[in-house]
C-alpha atoms as a PDB file:
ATOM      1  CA  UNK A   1      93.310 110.912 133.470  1.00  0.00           C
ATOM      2  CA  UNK A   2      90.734 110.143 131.071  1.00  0.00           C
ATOM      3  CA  UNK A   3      89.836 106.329 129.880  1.00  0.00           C
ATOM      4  CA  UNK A   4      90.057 105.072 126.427  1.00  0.00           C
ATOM      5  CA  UNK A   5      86.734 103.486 124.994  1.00  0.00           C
ATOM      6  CA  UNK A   6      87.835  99.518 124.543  1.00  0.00           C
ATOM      7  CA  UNK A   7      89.103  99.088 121.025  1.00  0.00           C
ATOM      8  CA  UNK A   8      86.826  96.984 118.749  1.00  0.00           C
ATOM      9  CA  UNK A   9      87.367  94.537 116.602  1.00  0.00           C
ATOM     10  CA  UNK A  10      86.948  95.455 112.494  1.00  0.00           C
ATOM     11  CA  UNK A  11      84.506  93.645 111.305  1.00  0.00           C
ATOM     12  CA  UNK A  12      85.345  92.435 107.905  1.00  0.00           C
ATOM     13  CA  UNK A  13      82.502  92.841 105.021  1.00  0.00           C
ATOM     14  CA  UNK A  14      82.977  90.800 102.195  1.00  0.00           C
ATOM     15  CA  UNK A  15      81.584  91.701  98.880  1.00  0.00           C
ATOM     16  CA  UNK A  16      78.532  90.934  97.415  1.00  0.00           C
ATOM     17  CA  UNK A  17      78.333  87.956  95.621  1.00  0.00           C
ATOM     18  CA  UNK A  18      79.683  89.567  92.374  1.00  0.00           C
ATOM     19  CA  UNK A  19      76.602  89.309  90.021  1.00  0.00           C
ATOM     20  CA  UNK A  20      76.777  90.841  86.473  1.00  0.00           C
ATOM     21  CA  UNK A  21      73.071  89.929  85.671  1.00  0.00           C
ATOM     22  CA  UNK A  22      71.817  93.997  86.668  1.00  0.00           C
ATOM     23  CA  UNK A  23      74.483  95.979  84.817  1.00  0.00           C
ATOM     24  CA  UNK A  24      73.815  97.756  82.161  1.00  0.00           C
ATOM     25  CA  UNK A  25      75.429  97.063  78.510  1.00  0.00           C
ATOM     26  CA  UNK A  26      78.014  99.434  79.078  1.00  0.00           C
ATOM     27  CA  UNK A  27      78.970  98.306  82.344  1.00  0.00           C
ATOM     28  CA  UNK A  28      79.468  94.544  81.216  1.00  0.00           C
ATOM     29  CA  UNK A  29      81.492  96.091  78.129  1.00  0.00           C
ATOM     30  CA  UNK A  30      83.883  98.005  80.523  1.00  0.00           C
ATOM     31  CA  UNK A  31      84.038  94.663  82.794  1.00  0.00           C
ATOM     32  CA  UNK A  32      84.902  92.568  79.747  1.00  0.00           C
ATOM     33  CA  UNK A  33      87.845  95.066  79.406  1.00  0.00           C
ATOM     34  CA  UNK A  34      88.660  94.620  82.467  1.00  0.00           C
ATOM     35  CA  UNK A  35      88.799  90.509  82.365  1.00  0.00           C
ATOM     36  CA  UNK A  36      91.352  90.976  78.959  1.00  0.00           C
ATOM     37  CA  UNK A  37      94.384  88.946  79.830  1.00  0.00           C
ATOM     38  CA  UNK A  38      97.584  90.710  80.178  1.00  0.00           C
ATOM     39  CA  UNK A  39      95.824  94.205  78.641  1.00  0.00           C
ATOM     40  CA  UNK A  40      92.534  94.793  81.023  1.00  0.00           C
ATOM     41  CA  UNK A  41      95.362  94.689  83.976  1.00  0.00           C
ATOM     42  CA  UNK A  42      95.776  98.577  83.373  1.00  0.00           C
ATOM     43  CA  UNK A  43      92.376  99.600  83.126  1.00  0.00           C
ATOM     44  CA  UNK A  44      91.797  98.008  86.134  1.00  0.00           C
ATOM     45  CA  UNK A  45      94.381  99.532  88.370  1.00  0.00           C
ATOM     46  CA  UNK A  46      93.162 102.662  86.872  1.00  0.00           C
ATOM     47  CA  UNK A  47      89.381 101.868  88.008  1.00  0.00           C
ATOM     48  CA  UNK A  48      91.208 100.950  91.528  1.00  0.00           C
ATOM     49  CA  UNK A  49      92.622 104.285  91.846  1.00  0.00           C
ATOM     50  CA  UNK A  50      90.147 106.284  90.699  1.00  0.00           C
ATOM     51  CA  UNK A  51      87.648 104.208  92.852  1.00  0.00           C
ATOM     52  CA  UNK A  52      84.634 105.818  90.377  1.00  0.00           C
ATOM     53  CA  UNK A  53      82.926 102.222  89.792  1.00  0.00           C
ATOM     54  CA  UNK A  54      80.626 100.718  91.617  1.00  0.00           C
ATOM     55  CA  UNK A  55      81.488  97.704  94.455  1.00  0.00           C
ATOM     56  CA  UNK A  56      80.748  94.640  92.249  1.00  0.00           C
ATOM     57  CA  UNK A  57      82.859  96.299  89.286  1.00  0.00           C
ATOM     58  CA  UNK A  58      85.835  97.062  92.126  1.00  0.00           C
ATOM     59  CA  UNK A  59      85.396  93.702  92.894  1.00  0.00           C
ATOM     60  CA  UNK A  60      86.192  92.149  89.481  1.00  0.00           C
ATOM     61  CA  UNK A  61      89.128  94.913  88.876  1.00  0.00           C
ATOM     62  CA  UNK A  62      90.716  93.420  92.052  1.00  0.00           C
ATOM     63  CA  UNK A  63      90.339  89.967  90.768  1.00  0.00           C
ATOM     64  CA  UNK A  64      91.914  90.834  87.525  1.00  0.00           C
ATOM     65  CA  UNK A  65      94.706  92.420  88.833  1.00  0.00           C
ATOM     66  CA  UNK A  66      95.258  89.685  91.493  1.00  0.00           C
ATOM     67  CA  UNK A  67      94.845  86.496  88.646  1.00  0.00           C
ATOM     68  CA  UNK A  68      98.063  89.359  86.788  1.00  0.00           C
ATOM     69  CA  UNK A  69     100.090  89.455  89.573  1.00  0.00           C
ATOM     70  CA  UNK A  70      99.731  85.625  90.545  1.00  0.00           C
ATOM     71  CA  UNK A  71     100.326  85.215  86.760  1.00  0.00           C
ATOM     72  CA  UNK A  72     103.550  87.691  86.514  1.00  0.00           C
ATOM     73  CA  UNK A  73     105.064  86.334  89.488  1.00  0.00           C
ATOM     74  CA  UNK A  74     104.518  82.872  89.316  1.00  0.00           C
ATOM     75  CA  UNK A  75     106.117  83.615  85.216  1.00  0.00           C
ATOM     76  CA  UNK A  76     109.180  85.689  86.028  1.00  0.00           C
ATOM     77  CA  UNK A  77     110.118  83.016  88.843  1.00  0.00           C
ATOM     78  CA  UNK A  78     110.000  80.033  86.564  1.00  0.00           C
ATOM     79  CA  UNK A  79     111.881  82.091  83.852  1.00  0.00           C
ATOM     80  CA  UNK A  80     114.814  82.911  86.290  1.00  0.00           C
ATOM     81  CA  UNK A  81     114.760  79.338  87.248  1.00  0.00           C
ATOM     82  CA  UNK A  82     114.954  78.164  83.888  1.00  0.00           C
ATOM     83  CA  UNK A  83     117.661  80.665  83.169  1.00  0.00           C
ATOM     84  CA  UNK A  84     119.566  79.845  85.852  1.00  0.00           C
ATOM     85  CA  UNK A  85     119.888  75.968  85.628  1.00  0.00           C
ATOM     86  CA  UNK A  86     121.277  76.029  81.998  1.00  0.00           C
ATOM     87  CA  UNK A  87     120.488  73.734  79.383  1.00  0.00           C
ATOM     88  CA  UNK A  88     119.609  70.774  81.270  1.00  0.00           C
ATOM     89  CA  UNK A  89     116.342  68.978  81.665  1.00  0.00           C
ATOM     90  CA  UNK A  90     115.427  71.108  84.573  1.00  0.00           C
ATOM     91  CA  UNK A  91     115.229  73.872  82.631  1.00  0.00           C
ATOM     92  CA  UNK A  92     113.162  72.624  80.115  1.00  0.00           C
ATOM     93  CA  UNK A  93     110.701  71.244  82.922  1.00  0.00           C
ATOM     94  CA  UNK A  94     110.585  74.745  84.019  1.00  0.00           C
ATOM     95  CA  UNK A  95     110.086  76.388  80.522  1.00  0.00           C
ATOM     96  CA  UNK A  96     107.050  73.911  80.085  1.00  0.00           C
ATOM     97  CA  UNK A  97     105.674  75.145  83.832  1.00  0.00           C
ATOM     98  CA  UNK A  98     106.247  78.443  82.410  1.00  0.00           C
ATOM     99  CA  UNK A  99     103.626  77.801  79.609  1.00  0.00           C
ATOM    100  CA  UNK A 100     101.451  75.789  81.741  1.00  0.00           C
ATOM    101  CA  UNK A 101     101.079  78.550  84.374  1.00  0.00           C
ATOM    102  CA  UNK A 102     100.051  81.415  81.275  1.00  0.00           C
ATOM    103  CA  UNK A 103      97.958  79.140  79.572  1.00  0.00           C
ATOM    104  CA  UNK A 104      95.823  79.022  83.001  1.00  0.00           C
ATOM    105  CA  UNK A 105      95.605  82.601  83.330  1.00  0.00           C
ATOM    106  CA  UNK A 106      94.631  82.928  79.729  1.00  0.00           C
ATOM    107  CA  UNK A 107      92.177  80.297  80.152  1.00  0.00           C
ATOM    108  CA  UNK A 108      90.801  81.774  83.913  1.00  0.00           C
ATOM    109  CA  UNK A 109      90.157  85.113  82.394  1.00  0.00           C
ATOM    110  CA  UNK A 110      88.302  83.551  79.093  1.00  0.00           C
ATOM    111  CA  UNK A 111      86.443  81.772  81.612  1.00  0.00           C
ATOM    112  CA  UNK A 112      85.697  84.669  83.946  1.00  0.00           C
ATOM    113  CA  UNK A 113      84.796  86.121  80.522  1.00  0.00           C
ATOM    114  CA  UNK A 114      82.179  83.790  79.634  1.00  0.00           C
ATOM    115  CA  UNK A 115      80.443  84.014  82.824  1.00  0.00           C
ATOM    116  CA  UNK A 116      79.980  87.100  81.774  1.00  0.00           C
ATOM    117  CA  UNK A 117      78.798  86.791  79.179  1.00  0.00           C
ATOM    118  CA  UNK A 118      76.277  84.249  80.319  1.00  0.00           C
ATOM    119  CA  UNK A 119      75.651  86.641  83.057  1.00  0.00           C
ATOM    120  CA  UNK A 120      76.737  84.321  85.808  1.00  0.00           C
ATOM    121  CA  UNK A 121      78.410  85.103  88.864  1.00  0.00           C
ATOM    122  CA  UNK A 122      82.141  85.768  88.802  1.00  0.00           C
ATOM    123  CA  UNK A 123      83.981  83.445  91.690  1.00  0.00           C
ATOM    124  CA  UNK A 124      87.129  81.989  91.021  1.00  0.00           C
ATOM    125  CA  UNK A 125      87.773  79.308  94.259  1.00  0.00           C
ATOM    126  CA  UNK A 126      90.747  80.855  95.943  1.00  0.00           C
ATOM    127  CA  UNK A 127      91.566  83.893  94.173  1.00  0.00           C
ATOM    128  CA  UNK A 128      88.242  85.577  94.579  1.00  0.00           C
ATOM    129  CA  UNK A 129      88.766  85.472  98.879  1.00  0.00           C
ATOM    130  CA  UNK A 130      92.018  86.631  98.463  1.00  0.00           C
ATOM    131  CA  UNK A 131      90.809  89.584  96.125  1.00  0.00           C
ATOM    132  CA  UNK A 132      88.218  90.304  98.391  1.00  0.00           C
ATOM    133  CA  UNK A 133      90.655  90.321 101.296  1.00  0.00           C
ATOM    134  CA  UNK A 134      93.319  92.959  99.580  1.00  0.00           C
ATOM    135  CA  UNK A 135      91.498  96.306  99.735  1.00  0.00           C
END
């Protein structure tokens, strides 16, 4: 009979505080592709995949496609919703929730974008744990 070492608890590692200020030109170019709304989504699960990029760019490939997802979900739900309650009012509330919901994601990414640009660090409240979390 032999004994099993005690199992141990993963310890979780969150990311590095995702910094753009030490990558090089080409780098920030590839992240601004990556921060495109609606387009960069691809590139992105492409970097994911291929896993050649370095933790920090990773990290900002997993926000993108997380802000996408949130985005595409959130979009197709209201659409149904509107679809499904005809032409009444409710409807129309739900068409305007529609637009509300993918102006924020166009806004988010043009503001992940310009902290970016400004070489600031890249932390949207909410989103960025949960991007973190999803490995």
């Amino acid at each position: 009979m032999t004994l099993l070492p005690p199992m141990q608890e993963p310890v979780y590692d969150p990311l590095p505080e995702i910094h753009p200020g030490n990558l090089d030109p080409l780098d920030r170019l590839e992240t601004f592709l990556y921060l495109t709304p609606v387009i960069g989504v691809l590139p992105s699960i492409w970097a994911i995949y291929r896993r050649q990029r370095d933790r920090k760019q990773l990290a900002v490939c997993r926000l993108s496609v997380m802000l996408a997802f949130v985005w595409l979900s959130v979009y197709l739900s209201l659409n149904v919703g509107a679809d499904l309650s005809g032409a009444s009012n409710v409807g129309l509330r739900l068409l305007f929730l529609n637009s509300m919901a993918t102006s924020s994601y166009f806004i988010a990414s043009l503001w992940l974008m310009m902290l970016l640009w400004q070489k600031k660090s890249l932390r949207l409240p909410g989103f960025s744990v949960l991007a973190d979390k999803i490995r």
